[in-house]
PDB file of N, CA and C in Angstrom:
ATOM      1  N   UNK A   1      76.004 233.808  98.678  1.00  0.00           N
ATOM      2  CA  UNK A   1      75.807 234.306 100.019  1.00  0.00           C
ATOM      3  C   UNK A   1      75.419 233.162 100.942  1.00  0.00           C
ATOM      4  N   UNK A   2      74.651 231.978 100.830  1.00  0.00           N
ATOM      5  CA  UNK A   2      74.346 231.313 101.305  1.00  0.00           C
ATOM      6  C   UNK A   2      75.088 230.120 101.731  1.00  0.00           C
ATOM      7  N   UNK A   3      75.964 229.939 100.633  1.00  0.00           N
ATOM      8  CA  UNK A   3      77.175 229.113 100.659  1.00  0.00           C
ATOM      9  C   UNK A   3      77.853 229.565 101.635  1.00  0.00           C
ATOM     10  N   UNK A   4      78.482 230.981 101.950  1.00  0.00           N
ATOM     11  CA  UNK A   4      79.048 231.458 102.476  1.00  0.00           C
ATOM     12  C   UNK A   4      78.988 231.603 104.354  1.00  0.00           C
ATOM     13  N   UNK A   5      77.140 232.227 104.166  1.00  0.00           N
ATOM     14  CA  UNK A   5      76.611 231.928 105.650  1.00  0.00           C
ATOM     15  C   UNK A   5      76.770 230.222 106.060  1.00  0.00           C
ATOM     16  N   UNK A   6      76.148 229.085 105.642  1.00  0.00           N
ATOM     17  CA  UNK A   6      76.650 227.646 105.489  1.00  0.00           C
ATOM     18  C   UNK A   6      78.268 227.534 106.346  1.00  0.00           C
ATOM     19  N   UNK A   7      78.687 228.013 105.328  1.00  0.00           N
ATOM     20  CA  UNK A   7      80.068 227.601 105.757  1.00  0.00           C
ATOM     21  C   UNK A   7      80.127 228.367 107.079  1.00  0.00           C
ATOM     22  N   UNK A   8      80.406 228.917 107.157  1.00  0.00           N
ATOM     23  CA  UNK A   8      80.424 229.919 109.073  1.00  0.00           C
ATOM     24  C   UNK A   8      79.849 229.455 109.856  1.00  0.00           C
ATOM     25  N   UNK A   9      78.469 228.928 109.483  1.00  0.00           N
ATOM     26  CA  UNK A   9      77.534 228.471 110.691  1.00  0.00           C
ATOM     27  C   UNK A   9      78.205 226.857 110.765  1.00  0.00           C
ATOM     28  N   UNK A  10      78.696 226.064 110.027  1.00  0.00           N
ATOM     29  CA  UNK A  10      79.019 224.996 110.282  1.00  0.00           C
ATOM     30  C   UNK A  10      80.693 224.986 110.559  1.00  0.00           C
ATOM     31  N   UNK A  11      81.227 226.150 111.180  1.00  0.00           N
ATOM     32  CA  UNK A  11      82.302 226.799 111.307  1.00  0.00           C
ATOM     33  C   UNK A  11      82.333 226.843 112.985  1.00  0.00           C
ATOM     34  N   UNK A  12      80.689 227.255 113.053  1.00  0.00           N
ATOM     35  CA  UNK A  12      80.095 227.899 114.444  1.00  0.00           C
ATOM     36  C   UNK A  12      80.889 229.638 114.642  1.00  0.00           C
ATOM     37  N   UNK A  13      80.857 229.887 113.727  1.00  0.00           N
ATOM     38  CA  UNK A  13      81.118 231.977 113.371  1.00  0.00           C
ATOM     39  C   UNK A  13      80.005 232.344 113.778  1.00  0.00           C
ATOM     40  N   UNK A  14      79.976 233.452 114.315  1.00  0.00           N
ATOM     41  CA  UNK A  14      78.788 234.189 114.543  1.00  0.00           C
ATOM     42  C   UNK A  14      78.415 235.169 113.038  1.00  0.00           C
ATOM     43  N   UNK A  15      77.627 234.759 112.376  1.00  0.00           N
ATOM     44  CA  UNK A  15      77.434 235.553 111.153  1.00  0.00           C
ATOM     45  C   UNK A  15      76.309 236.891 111.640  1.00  0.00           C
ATOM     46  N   UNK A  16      76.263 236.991 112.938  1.00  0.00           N
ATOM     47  CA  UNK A  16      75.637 238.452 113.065  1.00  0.00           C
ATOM     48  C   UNK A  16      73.889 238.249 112.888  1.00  0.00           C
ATOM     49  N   UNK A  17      73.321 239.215 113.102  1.00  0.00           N
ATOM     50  CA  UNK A  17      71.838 239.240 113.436  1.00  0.00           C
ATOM     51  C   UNK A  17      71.430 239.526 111.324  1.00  0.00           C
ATOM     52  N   UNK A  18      72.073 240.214 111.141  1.00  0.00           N
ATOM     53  CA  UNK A  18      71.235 240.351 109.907  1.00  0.00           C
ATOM     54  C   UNK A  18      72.188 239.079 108.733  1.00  0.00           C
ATOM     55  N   UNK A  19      72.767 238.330 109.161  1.00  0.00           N
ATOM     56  CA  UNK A  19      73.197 237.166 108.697  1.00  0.00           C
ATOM     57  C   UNK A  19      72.359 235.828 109.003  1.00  0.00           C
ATOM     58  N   UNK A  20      71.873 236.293 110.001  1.00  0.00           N
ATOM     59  CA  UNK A  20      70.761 235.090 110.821  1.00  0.00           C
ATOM     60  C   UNK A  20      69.687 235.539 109.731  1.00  0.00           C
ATOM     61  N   UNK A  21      69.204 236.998 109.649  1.00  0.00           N
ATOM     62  CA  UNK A  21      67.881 237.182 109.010  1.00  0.00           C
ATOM     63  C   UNK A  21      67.857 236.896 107.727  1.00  0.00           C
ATOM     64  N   UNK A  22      69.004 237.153 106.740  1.00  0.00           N
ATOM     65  CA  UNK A  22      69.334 236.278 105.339  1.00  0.00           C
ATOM     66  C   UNK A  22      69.078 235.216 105.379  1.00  0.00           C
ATOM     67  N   UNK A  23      69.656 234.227 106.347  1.00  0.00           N
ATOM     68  CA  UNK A  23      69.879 232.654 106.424  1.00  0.00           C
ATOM     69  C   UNK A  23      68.369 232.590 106.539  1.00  0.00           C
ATOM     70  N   UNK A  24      67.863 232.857 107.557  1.00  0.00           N
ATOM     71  CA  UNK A  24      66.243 232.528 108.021  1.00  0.00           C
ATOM     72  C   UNK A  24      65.346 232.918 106.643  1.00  0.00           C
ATOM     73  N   UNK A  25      65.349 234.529 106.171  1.00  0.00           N
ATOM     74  CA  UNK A  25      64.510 234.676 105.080  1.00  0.00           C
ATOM     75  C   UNK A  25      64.728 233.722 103.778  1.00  0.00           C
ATOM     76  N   UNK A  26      65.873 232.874 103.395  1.00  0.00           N
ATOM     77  CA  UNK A  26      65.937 232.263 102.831  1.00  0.00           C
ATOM     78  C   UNK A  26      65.686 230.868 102.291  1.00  0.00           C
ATOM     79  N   UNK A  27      66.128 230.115 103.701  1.00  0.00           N
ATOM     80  CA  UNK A  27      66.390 228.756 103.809  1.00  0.00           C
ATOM     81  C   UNK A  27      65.104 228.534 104.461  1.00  0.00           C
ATOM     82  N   UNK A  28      64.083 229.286 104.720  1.00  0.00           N
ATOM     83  CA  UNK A  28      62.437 228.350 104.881  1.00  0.00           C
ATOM     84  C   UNK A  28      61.812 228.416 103.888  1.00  0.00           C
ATOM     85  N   UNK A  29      62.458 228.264 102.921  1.00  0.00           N
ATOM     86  CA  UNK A  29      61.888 228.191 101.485  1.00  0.00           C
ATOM     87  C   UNK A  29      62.626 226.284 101.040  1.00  0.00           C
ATOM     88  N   UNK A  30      63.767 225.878 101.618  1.00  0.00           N
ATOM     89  CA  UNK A  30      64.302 225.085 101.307  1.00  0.00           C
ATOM     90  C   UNK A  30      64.203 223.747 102.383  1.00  0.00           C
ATOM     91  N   UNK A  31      64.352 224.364 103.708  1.00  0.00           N
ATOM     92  CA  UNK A  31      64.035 223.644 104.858  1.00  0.00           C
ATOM     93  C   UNK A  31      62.867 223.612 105.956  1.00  0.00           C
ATOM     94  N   UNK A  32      62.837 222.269 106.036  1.00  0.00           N
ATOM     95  CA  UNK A  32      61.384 222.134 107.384  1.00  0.00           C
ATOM     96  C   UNK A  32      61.855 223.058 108.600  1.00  0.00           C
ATOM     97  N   UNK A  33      60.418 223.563 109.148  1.00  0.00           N
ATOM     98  CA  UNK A  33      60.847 224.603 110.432  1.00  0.00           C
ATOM     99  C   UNK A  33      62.276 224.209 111.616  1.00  0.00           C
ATOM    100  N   UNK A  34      61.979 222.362 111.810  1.00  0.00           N
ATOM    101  CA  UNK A  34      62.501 222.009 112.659  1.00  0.00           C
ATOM    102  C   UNK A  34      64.439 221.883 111.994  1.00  0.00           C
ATOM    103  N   UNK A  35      64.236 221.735 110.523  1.00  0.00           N
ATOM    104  CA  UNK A  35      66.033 222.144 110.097  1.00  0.00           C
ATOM    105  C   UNK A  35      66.295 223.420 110.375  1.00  0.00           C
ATOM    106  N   UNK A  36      65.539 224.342 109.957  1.00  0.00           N
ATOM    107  CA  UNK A  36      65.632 225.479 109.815  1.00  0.00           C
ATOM    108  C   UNK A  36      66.686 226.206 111.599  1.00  0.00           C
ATOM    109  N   UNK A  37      65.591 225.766 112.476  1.00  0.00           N
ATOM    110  CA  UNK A  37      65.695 226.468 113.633  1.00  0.00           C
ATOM    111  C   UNK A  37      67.303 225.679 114.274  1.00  0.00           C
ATOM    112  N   UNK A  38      67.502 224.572 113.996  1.00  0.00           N
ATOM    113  CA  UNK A  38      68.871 223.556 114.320  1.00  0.00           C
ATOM    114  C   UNK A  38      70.127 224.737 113.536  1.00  0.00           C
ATOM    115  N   UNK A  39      70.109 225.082 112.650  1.00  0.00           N
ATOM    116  CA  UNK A  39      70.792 225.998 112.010  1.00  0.00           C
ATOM    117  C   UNK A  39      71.351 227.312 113.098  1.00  0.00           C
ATOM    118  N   UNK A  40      70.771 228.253 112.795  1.00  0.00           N
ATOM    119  CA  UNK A  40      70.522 229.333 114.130  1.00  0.00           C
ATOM    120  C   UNK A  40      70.629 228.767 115.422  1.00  0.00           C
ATOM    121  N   UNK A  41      71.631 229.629 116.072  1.00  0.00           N
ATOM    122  CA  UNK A  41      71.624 228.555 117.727  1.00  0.00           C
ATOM    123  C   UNK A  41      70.838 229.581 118.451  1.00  0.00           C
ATOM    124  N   UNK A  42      69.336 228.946 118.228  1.00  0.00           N
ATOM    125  CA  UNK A  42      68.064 229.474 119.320  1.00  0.00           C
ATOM    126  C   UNK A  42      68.705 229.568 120.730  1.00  0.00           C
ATOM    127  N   UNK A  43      69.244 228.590 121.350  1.00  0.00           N
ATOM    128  CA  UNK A  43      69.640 228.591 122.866  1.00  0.00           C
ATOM    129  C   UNK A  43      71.018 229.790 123.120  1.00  0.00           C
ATOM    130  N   UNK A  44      70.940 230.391 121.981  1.00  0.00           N
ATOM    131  CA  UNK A  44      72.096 231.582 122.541  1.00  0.00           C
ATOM    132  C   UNK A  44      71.431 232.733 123.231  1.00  0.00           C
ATOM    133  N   UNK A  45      71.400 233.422 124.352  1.00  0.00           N
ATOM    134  CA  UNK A  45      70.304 234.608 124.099  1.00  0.00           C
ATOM    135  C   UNK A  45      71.117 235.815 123.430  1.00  0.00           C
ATOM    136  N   UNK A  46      72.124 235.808 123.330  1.00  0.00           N
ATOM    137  CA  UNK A  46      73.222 236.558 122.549  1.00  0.00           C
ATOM    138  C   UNK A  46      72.935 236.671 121.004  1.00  0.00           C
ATOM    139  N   UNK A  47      72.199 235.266 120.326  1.00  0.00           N
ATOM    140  CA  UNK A  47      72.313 235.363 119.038  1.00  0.00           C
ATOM    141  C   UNK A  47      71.770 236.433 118.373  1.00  0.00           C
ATOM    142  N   UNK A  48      70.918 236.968 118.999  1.00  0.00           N
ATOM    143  CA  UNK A  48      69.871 237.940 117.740  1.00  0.00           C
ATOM    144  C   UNK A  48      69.929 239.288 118.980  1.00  0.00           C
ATOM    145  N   UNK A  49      70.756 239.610 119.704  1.00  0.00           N
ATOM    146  CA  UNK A  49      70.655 241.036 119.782  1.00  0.00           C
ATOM    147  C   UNK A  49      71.564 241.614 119.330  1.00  0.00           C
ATOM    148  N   UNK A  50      70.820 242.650 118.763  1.00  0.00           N
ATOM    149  CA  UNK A  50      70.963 244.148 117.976  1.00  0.00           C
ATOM    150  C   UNK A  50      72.249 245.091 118.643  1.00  0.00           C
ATOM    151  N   UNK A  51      71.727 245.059 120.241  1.00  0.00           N
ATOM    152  CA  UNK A  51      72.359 246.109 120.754  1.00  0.00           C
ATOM    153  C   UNK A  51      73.631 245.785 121.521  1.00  0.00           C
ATOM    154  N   UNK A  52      74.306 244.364 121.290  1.00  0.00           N
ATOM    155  CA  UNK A  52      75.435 244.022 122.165  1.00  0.00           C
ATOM    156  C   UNK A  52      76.780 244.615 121.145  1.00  0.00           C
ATOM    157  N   UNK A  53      76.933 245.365 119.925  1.00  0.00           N
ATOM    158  CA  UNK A  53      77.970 245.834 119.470  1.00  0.00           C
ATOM    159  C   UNK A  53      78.082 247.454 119.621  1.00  0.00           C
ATOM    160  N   UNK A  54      76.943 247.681 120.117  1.00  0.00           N
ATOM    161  CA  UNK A  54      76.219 249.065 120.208  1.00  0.00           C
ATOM    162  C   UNK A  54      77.522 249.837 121.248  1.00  0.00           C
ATOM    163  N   UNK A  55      77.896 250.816 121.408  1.00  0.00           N
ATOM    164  CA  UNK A  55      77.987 251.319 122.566  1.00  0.00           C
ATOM    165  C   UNK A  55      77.565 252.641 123.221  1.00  0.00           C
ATOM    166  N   UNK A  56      76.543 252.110 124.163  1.00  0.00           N
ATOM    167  CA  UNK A  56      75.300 253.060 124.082  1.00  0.00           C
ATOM    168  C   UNK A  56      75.911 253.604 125.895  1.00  0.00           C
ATOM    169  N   UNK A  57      75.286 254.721 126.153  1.00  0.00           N
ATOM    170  CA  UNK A  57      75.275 255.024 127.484  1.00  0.00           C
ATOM    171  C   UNK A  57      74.756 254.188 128.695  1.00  0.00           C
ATOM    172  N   UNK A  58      75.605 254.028 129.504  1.00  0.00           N
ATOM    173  CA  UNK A  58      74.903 252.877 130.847  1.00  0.00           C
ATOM    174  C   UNK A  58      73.009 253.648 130.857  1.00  0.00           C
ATOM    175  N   UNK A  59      73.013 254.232 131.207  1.00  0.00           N
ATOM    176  CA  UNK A  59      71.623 254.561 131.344  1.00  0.00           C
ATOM    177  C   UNK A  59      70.497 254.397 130.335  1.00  0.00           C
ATOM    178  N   UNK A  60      71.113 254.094 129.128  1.00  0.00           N
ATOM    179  CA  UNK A  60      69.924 253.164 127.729  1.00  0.00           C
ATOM    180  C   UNK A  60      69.984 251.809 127.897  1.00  0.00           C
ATOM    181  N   UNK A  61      71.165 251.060 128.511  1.00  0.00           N
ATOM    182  CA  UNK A  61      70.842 249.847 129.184  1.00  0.00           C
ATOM    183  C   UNK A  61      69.856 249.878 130.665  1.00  0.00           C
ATOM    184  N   UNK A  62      69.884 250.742 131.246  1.00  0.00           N
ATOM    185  CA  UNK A  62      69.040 250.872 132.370  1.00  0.00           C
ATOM    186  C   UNK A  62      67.565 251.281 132.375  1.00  0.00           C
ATOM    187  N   UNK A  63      67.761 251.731 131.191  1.00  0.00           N
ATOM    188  CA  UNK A  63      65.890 252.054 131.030  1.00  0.00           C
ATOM    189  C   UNK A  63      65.571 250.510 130.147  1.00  0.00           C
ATOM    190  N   UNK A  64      66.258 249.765 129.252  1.00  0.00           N
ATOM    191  CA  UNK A  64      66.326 248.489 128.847  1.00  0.00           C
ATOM    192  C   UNK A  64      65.567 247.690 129.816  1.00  0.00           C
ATOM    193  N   UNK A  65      66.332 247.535 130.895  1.00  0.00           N
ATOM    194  CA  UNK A  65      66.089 246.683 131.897  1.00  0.00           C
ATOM    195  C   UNK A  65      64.988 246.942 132.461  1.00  0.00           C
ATOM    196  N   UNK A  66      64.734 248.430 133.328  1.00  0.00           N
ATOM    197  CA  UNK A  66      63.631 248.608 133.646  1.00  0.00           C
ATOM    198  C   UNK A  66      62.356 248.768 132.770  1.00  0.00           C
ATOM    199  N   UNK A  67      62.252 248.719 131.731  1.00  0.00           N
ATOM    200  CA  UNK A  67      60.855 248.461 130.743  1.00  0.00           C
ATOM    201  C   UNK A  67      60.537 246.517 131.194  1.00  0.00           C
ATOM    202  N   UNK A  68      61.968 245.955 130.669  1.00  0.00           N
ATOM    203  CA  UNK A  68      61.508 244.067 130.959  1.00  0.00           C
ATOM    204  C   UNK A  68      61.117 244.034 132.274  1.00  0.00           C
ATOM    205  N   UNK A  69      61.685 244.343 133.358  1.00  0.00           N
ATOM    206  CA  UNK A  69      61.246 244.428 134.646  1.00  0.00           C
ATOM    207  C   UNK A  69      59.528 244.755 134.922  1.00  0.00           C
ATOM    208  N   UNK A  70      59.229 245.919 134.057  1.00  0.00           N
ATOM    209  CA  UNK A  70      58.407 246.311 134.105  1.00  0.00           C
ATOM    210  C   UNK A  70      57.245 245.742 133.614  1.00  0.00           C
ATOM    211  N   UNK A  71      57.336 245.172 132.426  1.00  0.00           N
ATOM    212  CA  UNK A  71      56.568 244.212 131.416  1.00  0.00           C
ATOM    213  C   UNK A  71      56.594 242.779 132.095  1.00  0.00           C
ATOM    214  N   UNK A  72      57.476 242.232 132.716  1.00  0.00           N
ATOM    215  CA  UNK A  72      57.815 241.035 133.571  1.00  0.00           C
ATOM    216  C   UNK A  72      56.434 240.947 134.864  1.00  0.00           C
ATOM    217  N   UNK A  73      56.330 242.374 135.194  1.00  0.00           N
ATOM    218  CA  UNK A  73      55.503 242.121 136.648  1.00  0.00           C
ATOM    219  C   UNK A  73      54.326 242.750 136.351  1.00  0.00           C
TER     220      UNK A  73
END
């Protein structure tokens, strides 16, 4: 499995959020924080959400927004 995630990420594939959480629960057993995080592209804000394959009603994105909005101010 790891071989596999490896290869994709050095592919630049998106191996998905619970492909990130394999890779991550795994490989900080093998690598320093600062390899670790070079792996995972932190600067995506795309990488680790859940809900961008989702297709949810406009209005569960709108209460989304208005909670951060809300928590923001």
């Amino acid at each position: 499995m790891m071989s596999h995630l490896l290869d994709a990420l050095e592919k630049g594939e998106d191996i998905g959020h619970y492909g990130r959480l394999t890779f991550a629960m795994v490989a900080h057993h093998f690598l320093d924080k600062a390899e670790l995080i070079k792996w995972p592209n932190p600067d995506d804000p795309d990488s680790c959400n859940v809900y961008r394959e989702l297709d949810l009603p406009d209005e569960i994105f709108e209460n989304i927004q208005d909670y951060r909005e809300g928590k923001a101010s």
